[in-house]
C-alpha atoms as a PDB file:
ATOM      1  CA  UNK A   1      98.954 118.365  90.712  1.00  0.00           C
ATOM      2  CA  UNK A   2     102.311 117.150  89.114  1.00  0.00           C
ATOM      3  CA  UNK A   3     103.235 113.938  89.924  1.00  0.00           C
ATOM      4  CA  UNK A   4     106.512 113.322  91.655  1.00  0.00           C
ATOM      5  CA  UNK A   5     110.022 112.510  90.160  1.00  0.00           C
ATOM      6  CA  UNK A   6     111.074 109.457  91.542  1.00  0.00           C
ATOM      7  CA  UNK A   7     114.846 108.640  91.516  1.00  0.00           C
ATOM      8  CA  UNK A   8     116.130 107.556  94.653  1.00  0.00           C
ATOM      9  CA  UNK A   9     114.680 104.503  96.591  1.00  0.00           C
ATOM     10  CA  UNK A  10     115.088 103.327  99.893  1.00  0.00           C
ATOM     11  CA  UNK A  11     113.768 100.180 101.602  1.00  0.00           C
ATOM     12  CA  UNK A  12     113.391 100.157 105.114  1.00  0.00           C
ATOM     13  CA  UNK A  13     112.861  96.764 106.522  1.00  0.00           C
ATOM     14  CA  UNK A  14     115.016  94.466 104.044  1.00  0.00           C
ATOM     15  CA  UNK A  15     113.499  91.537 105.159  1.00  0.00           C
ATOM     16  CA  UNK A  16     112.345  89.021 102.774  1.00  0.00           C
ATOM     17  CA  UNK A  17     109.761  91.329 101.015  1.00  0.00           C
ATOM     18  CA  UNK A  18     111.424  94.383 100.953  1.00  0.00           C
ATOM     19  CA  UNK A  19     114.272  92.853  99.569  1.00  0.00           C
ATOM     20  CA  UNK A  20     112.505  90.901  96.808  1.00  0.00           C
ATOM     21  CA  UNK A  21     110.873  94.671  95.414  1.00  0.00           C
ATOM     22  CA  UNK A  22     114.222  96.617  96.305  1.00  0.00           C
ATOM     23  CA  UNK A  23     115.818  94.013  93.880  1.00  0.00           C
ATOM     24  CA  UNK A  24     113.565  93.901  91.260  1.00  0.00           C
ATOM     25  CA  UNK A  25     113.526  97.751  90.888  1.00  0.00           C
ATOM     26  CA  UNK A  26     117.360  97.502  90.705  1.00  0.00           C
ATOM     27  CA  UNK A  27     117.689  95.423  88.166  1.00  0.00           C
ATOM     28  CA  UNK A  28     115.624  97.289  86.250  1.00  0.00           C
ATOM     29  CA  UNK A  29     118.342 100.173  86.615  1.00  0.00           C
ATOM     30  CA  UNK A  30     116.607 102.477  89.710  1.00  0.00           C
ATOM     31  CA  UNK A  31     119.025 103.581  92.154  1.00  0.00           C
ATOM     32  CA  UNK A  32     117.591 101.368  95.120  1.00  0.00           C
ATOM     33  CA  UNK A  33     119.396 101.445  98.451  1.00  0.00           C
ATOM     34  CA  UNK A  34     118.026  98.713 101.492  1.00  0.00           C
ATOM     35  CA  UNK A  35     118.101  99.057 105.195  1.00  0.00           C
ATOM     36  CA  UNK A  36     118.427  95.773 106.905  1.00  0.00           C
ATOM     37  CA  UNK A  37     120.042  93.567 109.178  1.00  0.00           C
ATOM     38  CA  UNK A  38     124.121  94.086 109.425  1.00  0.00           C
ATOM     39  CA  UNK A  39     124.759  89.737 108.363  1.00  0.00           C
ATOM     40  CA  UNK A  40     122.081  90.529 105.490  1.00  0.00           C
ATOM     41  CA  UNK A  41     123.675  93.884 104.673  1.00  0.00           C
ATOM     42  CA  UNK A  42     127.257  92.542 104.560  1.00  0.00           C
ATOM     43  CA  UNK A  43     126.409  89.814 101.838  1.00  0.00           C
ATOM     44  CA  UNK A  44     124.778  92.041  99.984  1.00  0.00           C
ATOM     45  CA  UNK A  45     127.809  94.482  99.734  1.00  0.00           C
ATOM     46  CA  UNK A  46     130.064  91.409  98.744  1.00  0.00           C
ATOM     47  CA  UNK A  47     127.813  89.322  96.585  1.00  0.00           C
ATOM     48  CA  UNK A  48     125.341  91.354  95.750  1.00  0.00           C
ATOM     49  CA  UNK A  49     121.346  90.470  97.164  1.00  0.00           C
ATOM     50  CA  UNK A  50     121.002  87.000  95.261  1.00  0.00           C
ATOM     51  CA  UNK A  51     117.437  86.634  93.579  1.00  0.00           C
ATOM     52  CA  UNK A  52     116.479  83.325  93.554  1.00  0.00           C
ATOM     53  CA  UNK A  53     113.267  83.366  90.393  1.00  0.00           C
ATOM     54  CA  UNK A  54     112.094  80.172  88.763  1.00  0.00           C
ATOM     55  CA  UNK A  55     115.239  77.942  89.544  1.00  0.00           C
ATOM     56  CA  UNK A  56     117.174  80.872  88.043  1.00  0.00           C
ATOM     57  CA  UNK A  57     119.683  83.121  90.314  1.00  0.00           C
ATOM     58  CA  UNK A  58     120.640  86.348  89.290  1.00  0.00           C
ATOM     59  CA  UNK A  59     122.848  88.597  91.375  1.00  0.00           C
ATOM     60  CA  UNK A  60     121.714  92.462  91.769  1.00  0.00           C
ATOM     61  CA  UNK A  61     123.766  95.126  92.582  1.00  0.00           C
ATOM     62  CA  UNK A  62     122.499  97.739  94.785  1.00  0.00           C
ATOM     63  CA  UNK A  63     123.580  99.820  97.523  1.00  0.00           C
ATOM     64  CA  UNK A  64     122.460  98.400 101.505  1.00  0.00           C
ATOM     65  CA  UNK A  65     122.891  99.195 104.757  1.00  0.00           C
ATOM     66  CA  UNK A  66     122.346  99.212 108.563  1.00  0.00           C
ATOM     67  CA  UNK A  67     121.676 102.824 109.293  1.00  0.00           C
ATOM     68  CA  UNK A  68     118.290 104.623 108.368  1.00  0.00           C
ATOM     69  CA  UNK A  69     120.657 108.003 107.372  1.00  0.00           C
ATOM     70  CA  UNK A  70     121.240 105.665 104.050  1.00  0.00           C
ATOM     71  CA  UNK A  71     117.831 106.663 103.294  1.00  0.00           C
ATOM     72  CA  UNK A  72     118.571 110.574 103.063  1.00  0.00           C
ATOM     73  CA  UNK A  73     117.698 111.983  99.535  1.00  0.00           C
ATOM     74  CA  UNK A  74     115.111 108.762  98.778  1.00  0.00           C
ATOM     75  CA  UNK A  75     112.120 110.336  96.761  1.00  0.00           C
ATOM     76  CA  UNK A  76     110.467 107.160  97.675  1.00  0.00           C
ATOM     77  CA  UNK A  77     110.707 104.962 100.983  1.00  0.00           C
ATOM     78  CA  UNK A  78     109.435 101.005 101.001  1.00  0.00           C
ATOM     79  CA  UNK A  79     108.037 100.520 104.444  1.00  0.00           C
ATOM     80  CA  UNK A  80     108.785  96.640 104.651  1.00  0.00           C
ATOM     81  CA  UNK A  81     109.175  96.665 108.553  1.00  0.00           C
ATOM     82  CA  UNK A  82     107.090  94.175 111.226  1.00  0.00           C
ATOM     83  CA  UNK A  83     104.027  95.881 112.218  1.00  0.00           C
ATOM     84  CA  UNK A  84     105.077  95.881 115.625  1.00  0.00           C
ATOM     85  CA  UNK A  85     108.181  97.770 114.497  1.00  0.00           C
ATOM     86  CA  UNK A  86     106.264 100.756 112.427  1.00  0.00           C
ATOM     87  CA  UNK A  87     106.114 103.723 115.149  1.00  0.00           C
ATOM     88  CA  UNK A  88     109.494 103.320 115.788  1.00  0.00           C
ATOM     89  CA  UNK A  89     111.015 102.672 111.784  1.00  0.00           C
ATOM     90  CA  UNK A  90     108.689 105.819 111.302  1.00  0.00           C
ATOM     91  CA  UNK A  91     110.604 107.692 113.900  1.00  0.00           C
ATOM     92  CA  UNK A  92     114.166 106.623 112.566  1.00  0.00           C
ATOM     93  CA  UNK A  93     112.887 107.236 108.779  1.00  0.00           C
ATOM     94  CA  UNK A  94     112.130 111.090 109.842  1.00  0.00           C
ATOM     95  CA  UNK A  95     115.356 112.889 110.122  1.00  0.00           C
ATOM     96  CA  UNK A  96     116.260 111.764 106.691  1.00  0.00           C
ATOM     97  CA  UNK A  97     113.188 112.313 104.602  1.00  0.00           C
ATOM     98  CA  UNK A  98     111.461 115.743 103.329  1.00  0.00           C
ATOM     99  CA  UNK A  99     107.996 116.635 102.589  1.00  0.00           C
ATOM    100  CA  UNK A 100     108.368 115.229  98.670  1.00  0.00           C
ATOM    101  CA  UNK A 101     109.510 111.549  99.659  1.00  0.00           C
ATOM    102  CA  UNK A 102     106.506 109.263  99.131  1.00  0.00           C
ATOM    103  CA  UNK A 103     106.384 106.480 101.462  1.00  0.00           C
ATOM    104  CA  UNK A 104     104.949 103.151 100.429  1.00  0.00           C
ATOM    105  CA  UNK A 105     103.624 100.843 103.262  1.00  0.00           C
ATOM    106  CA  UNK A 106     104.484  97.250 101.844  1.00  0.00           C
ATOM    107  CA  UNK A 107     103.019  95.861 105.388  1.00  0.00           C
ATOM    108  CA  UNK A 108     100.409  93.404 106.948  1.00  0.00           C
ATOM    109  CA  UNK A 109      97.711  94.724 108.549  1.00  0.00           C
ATOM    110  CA  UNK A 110      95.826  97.381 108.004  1.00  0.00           C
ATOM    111  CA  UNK A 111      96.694 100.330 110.524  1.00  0.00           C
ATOM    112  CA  UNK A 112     100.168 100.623 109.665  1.00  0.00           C
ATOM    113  CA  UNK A 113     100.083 103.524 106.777  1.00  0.00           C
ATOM    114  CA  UNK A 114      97.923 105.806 109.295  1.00  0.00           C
ATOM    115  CA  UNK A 115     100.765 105.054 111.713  1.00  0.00           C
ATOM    116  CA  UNK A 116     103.400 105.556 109.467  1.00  0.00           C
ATOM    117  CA  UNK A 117     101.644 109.423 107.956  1.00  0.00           C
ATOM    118  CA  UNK A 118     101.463 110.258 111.854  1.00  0.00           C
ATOM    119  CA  UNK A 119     105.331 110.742 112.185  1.00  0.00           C
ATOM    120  CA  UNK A 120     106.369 111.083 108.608  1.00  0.00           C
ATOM    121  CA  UNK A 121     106.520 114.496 106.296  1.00  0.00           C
ATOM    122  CA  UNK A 122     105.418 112.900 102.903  1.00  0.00           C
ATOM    123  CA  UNK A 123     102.959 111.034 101.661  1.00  0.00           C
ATOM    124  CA  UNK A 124     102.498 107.888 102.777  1.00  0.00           C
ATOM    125  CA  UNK A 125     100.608 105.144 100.031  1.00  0.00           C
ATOM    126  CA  UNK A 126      99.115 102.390 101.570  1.00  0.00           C
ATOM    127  CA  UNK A 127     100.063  98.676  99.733  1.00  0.00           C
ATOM    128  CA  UNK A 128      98.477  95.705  99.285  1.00  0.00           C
ATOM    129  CA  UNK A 129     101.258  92.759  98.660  1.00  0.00           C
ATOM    130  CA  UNK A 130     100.568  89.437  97.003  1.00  0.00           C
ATOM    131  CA  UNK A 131     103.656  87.544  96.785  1.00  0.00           C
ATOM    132  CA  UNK A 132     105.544  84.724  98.199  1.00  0.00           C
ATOM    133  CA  UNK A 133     108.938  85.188  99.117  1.00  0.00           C
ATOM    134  CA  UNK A 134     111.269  83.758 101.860  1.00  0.00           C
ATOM    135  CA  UNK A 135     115.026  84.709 102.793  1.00  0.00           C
ATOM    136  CA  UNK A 136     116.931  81.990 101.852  1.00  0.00           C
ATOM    137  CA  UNK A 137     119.935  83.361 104.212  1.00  0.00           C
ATOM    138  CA  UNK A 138     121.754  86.476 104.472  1.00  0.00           C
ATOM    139  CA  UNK A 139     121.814  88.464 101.066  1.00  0.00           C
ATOM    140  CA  UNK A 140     119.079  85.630  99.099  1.00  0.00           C
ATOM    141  CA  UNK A 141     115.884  85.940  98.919  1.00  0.00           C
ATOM    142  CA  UNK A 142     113.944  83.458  96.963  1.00  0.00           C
ATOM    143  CA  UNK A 143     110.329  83.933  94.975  1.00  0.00           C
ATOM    144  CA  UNK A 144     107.607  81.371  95.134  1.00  0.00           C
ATOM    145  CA  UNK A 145     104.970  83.332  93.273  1.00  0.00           C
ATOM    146  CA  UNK A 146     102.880  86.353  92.716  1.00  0.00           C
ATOM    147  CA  UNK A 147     104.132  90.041  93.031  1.00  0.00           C
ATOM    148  CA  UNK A 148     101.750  92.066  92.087  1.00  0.00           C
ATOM    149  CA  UNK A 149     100.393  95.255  94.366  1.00  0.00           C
ATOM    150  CA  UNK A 150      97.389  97.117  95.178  1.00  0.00           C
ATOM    151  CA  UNK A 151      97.701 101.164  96.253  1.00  0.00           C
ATOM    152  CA  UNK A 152      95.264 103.634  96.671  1.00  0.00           C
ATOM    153  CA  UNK A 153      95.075 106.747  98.965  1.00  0.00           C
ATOM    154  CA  UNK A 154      94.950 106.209 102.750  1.00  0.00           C
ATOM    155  CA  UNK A 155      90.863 106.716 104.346  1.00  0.00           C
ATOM    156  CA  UNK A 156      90.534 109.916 106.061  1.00  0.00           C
ATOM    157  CA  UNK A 157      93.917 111.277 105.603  1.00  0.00           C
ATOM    158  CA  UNK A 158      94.727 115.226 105.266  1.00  0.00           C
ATOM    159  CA  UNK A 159      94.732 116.683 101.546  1.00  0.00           C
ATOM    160  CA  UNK A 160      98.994 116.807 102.246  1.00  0.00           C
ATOM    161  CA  UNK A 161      99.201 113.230 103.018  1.00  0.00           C
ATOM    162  CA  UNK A 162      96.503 111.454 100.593  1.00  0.00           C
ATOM    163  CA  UNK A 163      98.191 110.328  97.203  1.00  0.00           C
ATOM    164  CA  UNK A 164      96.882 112.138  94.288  1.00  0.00           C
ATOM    165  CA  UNK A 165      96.086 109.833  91.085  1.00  0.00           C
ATOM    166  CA  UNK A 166      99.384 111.325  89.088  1.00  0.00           C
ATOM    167  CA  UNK A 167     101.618 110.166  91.823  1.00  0.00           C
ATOM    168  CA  UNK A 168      99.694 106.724  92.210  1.00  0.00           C
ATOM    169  CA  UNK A 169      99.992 106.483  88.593  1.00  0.00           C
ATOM    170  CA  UNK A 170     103.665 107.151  88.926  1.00  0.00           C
ATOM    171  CA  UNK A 171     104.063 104.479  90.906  1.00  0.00           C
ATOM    172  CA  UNK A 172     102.215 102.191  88.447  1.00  0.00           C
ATOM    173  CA  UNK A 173     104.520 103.083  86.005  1.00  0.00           C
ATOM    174  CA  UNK A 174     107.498 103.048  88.057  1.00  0.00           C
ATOM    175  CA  UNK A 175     106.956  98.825  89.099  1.00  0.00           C
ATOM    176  CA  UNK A 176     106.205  97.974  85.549  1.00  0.00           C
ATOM    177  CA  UNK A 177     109.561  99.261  84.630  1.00  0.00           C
ATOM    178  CA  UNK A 178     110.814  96.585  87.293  1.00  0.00           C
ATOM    179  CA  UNK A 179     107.907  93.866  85.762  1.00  0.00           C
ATOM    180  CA  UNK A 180     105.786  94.489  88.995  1.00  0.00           C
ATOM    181  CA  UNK A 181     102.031  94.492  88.418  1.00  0.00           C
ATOM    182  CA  UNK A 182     100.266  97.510  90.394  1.00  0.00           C
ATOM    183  CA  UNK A 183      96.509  98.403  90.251  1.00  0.00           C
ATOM    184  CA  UNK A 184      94.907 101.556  91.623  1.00  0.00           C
ATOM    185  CA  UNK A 185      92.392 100.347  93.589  1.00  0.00           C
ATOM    186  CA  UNK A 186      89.494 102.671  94.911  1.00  0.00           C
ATOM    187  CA  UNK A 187      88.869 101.305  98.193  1.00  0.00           C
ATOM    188  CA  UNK A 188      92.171  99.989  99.445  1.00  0.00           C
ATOM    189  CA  UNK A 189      91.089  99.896 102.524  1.00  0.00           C
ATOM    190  CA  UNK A 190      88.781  96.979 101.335  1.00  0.00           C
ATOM    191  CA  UNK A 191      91.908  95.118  99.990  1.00  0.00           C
ATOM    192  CA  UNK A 192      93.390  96.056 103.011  1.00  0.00           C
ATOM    193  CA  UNK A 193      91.048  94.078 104.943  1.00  0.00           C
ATOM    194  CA  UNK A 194      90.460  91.493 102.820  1.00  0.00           C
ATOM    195  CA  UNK A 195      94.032  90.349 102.658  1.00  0.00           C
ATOM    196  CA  UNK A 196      93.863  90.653 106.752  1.00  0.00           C
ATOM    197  CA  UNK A 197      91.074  88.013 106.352  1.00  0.00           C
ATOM    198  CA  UNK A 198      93.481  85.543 103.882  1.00  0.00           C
ATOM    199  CA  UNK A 199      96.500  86.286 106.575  1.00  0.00           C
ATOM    200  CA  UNK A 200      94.114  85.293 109.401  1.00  0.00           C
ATOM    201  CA  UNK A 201      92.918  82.263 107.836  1.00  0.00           C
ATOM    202  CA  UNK A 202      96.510  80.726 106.801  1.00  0.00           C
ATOM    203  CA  UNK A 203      99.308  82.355 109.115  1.00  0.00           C
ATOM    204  CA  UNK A 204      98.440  81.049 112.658  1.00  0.00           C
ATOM    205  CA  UNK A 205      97.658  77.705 111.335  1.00  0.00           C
ATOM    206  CA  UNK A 206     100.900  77.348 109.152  1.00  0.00           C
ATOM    207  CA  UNK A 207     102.597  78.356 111.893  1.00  0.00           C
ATOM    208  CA  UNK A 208     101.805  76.009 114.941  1.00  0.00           C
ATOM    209  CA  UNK A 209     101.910  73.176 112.438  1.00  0.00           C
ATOM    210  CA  UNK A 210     105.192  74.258 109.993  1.00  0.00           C
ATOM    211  CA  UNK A 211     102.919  73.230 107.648  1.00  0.00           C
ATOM    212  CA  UNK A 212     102.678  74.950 103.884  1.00  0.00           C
ATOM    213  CA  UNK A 213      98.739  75.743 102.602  1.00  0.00           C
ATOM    214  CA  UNK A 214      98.297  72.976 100.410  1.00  0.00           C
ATOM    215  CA  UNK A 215      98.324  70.458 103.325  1.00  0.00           C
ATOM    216  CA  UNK A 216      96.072  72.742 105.808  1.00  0.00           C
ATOM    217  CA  UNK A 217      93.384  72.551 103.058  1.00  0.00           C
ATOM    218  CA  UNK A 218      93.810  69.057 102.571  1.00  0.00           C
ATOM    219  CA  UNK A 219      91.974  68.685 105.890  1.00  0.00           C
ATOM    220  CA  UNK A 220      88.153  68.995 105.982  1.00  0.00           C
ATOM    221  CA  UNK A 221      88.491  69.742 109.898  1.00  0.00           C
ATOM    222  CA  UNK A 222      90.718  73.005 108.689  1.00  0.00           C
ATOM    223  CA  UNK A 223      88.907  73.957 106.152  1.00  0.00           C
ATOM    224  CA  UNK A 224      85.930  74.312 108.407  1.00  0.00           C
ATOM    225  CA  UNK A 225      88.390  76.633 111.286  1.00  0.00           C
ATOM    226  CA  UNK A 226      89.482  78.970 108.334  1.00  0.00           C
ATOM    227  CA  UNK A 227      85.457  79.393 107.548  1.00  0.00           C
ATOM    228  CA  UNK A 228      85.024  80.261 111.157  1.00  0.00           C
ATOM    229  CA  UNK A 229      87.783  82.493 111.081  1.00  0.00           C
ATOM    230  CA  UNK A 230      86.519  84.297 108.147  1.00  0.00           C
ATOM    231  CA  UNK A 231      83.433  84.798 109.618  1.00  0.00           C
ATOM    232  CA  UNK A 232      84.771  86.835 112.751  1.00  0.00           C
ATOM    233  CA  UNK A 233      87.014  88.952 110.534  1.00  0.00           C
ATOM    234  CA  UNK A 234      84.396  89.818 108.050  1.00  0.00           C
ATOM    235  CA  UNK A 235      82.167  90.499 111.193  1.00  0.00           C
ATOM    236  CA  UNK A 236      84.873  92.667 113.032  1.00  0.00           C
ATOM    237  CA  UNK A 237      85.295  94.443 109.465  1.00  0.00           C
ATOM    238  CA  UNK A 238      81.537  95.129 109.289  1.00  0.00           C
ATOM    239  CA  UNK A 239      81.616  96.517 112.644  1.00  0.00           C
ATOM    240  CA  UNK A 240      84.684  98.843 111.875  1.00  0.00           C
ATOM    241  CA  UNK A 241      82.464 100.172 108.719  1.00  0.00           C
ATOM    242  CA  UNK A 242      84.152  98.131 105.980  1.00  0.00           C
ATOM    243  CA  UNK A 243      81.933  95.552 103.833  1.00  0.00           C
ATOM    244  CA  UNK A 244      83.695  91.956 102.911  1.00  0.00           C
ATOM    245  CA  UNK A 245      81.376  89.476 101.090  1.00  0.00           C
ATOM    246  CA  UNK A 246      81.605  85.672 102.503  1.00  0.00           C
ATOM    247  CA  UNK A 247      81.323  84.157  99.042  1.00  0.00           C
ATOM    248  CA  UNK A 248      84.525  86.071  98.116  1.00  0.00           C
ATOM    249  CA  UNK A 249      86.527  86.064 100.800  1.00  0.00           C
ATOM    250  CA  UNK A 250      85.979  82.082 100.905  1.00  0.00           C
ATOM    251  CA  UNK A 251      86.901  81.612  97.436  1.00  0.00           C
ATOM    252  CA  UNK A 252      90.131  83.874  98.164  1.00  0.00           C
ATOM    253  CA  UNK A 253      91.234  81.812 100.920  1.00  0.00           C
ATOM    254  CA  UNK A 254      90.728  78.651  98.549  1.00  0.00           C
ATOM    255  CA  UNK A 255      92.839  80.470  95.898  1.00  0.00           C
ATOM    256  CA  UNK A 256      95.667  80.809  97.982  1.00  0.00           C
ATOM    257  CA  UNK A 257      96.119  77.504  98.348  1.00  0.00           C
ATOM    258  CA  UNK A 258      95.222  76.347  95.545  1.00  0.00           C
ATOM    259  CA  UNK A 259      97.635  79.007  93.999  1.00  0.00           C
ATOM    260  CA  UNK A 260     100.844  78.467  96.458  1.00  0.00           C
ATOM    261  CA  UNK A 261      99.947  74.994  97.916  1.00  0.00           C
ATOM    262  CA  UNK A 262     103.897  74.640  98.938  1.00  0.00           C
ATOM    263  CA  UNK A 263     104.201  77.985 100.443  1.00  0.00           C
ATOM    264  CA  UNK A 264     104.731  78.468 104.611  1.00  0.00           C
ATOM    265  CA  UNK A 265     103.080  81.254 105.988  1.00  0.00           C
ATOM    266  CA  UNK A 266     105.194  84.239 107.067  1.00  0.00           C
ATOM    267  CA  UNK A 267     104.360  83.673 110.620  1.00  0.00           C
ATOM    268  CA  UNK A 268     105.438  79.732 109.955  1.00  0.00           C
ATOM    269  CA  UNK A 269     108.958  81.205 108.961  1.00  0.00           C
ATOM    270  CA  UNK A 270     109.094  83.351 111.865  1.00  0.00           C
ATOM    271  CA  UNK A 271     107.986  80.606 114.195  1.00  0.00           C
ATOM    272  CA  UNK A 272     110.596  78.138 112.762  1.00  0.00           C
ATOM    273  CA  UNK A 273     113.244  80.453 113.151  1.00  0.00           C
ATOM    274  CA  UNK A 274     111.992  81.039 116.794  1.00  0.00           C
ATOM    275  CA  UNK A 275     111.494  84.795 116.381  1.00  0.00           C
ATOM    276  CA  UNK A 276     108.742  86.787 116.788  1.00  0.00           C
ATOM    277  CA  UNK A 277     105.499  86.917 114.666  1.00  0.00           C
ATOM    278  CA  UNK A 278     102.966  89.334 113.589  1.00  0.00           C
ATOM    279  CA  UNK A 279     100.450  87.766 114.855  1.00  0.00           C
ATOM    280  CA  UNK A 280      99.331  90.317 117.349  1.00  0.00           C
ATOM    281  CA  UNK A 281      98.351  92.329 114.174  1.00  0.00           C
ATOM    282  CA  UNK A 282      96.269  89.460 112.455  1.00  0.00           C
ATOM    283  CA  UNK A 283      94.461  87.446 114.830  1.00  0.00           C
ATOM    284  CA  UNK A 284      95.708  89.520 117.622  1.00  0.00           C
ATOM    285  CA  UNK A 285      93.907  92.535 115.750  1.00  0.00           C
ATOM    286  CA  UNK A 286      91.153  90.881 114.916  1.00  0.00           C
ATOM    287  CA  UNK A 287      90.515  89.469 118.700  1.00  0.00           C
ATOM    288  CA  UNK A 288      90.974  93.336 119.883  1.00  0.00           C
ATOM    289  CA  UNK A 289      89.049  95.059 117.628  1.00  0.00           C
ATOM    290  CA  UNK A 290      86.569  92.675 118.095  1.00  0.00           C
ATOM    291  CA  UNK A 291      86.544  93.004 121.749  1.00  0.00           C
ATOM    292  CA  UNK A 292      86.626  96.829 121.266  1.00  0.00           C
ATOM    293  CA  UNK A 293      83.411  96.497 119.211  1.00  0.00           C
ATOM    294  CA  UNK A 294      81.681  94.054 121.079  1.00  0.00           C
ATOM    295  CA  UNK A 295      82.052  91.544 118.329  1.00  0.00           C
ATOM    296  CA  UNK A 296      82.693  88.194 119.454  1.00  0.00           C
ATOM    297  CA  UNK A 297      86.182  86.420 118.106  1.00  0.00           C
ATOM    298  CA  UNK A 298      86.783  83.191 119.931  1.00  0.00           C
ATOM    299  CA  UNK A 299      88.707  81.239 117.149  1.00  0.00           C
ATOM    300  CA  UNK A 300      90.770  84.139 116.036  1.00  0.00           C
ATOM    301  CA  UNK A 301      91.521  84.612 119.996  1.00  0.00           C
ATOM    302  CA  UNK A 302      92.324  80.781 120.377  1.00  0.00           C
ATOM    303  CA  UNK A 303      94.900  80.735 117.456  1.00  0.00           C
ATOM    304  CA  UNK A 304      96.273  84.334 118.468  1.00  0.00           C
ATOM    305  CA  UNK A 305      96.896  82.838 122.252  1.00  0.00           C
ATOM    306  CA  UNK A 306      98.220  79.716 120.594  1.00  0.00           C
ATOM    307  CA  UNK A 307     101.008  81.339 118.788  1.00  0.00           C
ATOM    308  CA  UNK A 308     101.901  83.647 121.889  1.00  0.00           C
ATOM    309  CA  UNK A 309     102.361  80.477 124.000  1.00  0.00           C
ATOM    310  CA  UNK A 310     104.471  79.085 121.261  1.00  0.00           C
ATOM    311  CA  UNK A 311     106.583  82.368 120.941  1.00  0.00           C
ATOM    312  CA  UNK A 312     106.446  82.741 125.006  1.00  0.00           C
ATOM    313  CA  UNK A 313     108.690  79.559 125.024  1.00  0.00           C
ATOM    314  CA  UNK A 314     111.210  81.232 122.477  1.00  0.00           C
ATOM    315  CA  UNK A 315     114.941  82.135 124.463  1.00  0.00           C
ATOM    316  CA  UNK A 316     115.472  85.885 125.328  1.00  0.00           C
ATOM    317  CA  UNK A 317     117.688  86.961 122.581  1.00  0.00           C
END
């Protein structure tokens, strides 16, 4: 199988990580064009999306807007969009794409590539993301650390909608034109899962205390919740017929920190800003699934109910 030219790129979802990988594949000349939000679209379009790396702020040019029809002609489609928003960023993504655009889900979670390959024509590549990034206001978005991604072809998908190794290795090729690490990973539905777990362990926490990593794990009493919550999602995982060692997973949630000890949790951002979080597909999926499976989840329930009393406070917009 030939792998697919890739010209075109679209980003649906310009939050704070789509926004980060739309810019670094423009600068590195790919046509990139991001859907987001119509303050964060307007800056863009008179400043250009300002990339805030290292103390350093560079200004890239690329197309944006508010409309998903921006995205007709894309050969490949960054799904960057809330998990709670997928089904319905699918739906507006499918009158503009064709059965050649790949679609790259750049999500937490680890449900929302089968969601997305239910609606959409292409190929959809499910994506492991490990970097920090916030938006610093409309049209900035500023790096803390990391960027590097994981892809590999989605479990149990149809022979038209599983990612061959040319296109993954496309895609390799494509991000380290842009200076963005990928690996091929065989199982990514293991690295799915096991950044669930690191997301579990840091989000709700960071959250209901505004508090960045390095300070949660200053606290022996926190260090012991986040091996409790481990525990439940590597026993909900097990249940669901995916492996996660302890050892690892511990020393993964001690790398985080350890690695971005400043850095507020995406849910802590949301929170602050008084808008919705993802929890109910961290915690939130973790508590269900575990109920589903009989698989007890008590801490994972206690922070998921925390945050929802939190949000439940939060103004009708």
């Amino acid at each position: 199988m030939n792998a697919p030219a890739i010209g075109r790129i679209g980003v649906m979802g310009a939050g704070a990580v789509g926004s980060f990988y739309g810019a670094m594949l423009a600068r590195a000349g790919h046509a990139v064009t991001l859907i987001g939000r119509p303050a964060h679209v307007q800056a863009i379009q008179r400043d250009g999306l300002l990339l805030d790396m290292g103390g350093q702020v560079e200004a890239v040019r690329l197309e944006a807007s508010s409309d998903a029809a921006a995205l007709q002609g894309a050969d490949l489609v960054l799904c960057c969009v809330k998990s709670s928003d997928t089904e319905a960023a699918a739906l507006a993504m499918l009158p503009q794409l064709d059965e050649h655009t790949l679609v790259m889900s750049l999500q937490n979670g680890v449900d929302n590539a089968a969601t997305l390959a239910r609606h959409v024509p292409g190929r959809v590549v499910p994506t492991v993301v490990y970097v920090a990034v916030a938006l610093a206001g409309p049209g900035r978005v500023t790096h803390f650390g990391r960027g590097d991604l994981a892809i590999g072809a989605m479990p149990g998908g149809t022979q038209s909608s599983v990612p061959q190794w040319p296109t993954l290795q496309t895609l390799v090729e494509l991000f380290a034109s842009a200076e963005v690490p990928v690996r091929i990973v065989p199982d990514v539905e293991v690295e799915l899962w096991a950044k669930l777990l690191v997301n579990c362990a840091y989000n709700a926490i960071s959250g209901l205390a505004q508090l960045p990593y390095g300070k949660l794990v200053a606290l022996s009493g926190i260090r012991d919740l986040q091996h409790d919550v481990v525990q439940e999602v590597i026993a909900v995982a097990a249940a669901s017929g995916v492996t996660l060692s302890l050892s690892a997973s511990l020393e993964a949630v001690a790398k985080i920190a350890a690695g971005m000890p400043g850095q507020l949790s995406s849910t802590a951002q949301d929170m602050a800003r008084r808008k919705p979080s993802e929890i109910d597909h961290l915690n939130g999926y973790i508590a269900a699934r575990g109920a589903e499976l009989g698989v007890p989840t008590p801490v994972n329930r206690a922070l998921h109910a925390l945050v929802k009393l939190v949000e439940s406070g939060y103004a009708a917009p």
